[in-house]
C-alpha atoms as a PDB file:
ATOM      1  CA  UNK A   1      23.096 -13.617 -57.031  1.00  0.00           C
ATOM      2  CA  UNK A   2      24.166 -11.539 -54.269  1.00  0.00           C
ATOM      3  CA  UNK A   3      21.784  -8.551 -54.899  1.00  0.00           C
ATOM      4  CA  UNK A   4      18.845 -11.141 -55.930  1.00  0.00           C
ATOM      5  CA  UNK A   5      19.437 -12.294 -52.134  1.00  0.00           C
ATOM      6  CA  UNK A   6      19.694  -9.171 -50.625  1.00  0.00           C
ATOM      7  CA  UNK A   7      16.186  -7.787 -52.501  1.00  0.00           C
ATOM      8  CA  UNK A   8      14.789 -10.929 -51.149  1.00  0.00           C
ATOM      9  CA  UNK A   9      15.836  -9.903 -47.670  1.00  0.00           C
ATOM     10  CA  UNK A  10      17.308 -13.549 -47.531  1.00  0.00           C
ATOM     11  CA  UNK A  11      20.202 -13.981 -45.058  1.00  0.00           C
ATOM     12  CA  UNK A  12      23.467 -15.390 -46.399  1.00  0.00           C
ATOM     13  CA  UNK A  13      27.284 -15.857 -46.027  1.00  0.00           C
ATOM     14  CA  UNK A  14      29.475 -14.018 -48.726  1.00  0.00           C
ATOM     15  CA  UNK A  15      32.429 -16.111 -49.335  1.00  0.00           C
ATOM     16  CA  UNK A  16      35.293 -15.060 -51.959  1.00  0.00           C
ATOM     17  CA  UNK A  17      37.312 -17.776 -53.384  1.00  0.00           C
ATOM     18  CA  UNK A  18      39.650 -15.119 -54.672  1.00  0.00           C
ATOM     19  CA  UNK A  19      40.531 -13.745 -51.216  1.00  0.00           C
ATOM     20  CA  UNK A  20      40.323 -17.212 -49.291  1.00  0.00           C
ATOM     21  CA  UNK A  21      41.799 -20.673 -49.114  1.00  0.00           C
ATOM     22  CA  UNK A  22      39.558 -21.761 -47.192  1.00  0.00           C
ATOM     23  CA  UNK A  23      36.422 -20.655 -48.988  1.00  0.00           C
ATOM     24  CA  UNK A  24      38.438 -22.093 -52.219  1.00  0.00           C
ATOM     25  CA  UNK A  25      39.269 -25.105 -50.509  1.00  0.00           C
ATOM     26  CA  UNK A  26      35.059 -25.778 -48.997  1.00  0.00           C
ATOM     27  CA  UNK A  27      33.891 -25.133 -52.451  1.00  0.00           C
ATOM     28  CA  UNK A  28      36.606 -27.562 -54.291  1.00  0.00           C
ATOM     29  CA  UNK A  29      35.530 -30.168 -51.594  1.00  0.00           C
ATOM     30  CA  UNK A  30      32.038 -29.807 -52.107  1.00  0.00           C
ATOM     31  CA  UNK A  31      31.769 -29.395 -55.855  1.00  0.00           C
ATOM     32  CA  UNK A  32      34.716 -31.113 -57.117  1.00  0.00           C
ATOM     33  CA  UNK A  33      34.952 -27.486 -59.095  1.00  0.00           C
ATOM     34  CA  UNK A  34      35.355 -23.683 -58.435  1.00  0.00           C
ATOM     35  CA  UNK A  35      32.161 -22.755 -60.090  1.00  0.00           C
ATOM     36  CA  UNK A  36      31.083 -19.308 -59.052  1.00  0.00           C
ATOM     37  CA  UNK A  37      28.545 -18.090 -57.779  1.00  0.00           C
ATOM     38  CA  UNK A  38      27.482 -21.336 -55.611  1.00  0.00           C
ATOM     39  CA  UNK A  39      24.592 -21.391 -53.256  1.00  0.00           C
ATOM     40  CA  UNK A  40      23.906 -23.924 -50.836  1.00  0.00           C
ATOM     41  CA  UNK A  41      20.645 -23.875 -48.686  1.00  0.00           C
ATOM     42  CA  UNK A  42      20.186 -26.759 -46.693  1.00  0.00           C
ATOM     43  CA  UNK A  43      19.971 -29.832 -49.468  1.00  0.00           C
ATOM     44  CA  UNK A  44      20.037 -27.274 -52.214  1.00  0.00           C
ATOM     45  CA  UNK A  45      22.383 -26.046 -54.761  1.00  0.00           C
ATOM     46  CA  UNK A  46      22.157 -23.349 -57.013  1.00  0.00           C
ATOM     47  CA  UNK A  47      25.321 -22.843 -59.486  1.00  0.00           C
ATOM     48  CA  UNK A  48      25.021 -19.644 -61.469  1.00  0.00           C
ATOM     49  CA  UNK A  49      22.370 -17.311 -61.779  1.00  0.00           C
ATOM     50  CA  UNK A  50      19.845 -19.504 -61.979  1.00  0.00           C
ATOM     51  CA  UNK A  51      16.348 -17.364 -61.153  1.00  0.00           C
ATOM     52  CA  UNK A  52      13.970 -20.687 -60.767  1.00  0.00           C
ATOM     53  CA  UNK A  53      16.651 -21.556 -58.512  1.00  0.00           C
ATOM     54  CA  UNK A  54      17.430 -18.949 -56.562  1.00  0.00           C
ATOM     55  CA  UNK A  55      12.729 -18.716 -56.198  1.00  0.00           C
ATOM     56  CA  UNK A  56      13.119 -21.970 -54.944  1.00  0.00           C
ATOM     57  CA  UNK A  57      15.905 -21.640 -52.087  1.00  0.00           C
ATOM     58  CA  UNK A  58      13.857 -17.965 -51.463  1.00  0.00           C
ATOM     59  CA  UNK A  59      11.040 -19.470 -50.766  1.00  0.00           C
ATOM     60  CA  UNK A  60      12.708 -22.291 -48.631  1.00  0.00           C
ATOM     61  CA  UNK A  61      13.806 -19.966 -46.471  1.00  0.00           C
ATOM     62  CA  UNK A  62      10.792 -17.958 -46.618  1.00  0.00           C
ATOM     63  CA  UNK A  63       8.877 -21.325 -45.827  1.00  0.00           C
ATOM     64  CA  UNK A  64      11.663 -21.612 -42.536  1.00  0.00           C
ATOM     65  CA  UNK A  65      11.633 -18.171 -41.186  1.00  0.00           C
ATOM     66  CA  UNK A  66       8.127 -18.612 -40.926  1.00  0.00           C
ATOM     67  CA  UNK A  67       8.399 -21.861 -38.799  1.00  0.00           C
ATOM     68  CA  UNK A  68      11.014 -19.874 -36.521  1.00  0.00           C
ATOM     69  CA  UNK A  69       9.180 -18.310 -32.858  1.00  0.00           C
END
């Protein structure tokens, strides 16, 4: 997922539920599970690699970026 993002030149926060509590903790919260990879983009959620997904949330942020002066 991360590399997908990154060739996609879309913008995101890495967080490792191996090396954090915390990120463990916000994904438990949200989830209810420690499903990894997990990708939130305003109201959507991509668990997995999930490419029709992951088009969708590009292209939200595409659609964003491109409302943004």
């Amino acid at each position: 997922m991360r590399d997908y993002l990154e060739a996609n030149s879309v913008e995101f926060d890495d967080r490792n539920i191996r090396q954090s509590d915390k990120a463990r903790q916000e994904l438990l919260a949200l989830t209810g599970d420690l499903v990894v990879p997990y990708l939130i983009y305003e109201d959507q959620r991509v668990t997995g690699f999930d490419p029709d997904g992951l088009d969708a949330v590009t292209e939200a942020y595409r659609a964003a970026a491109v409302g943004v002066s």
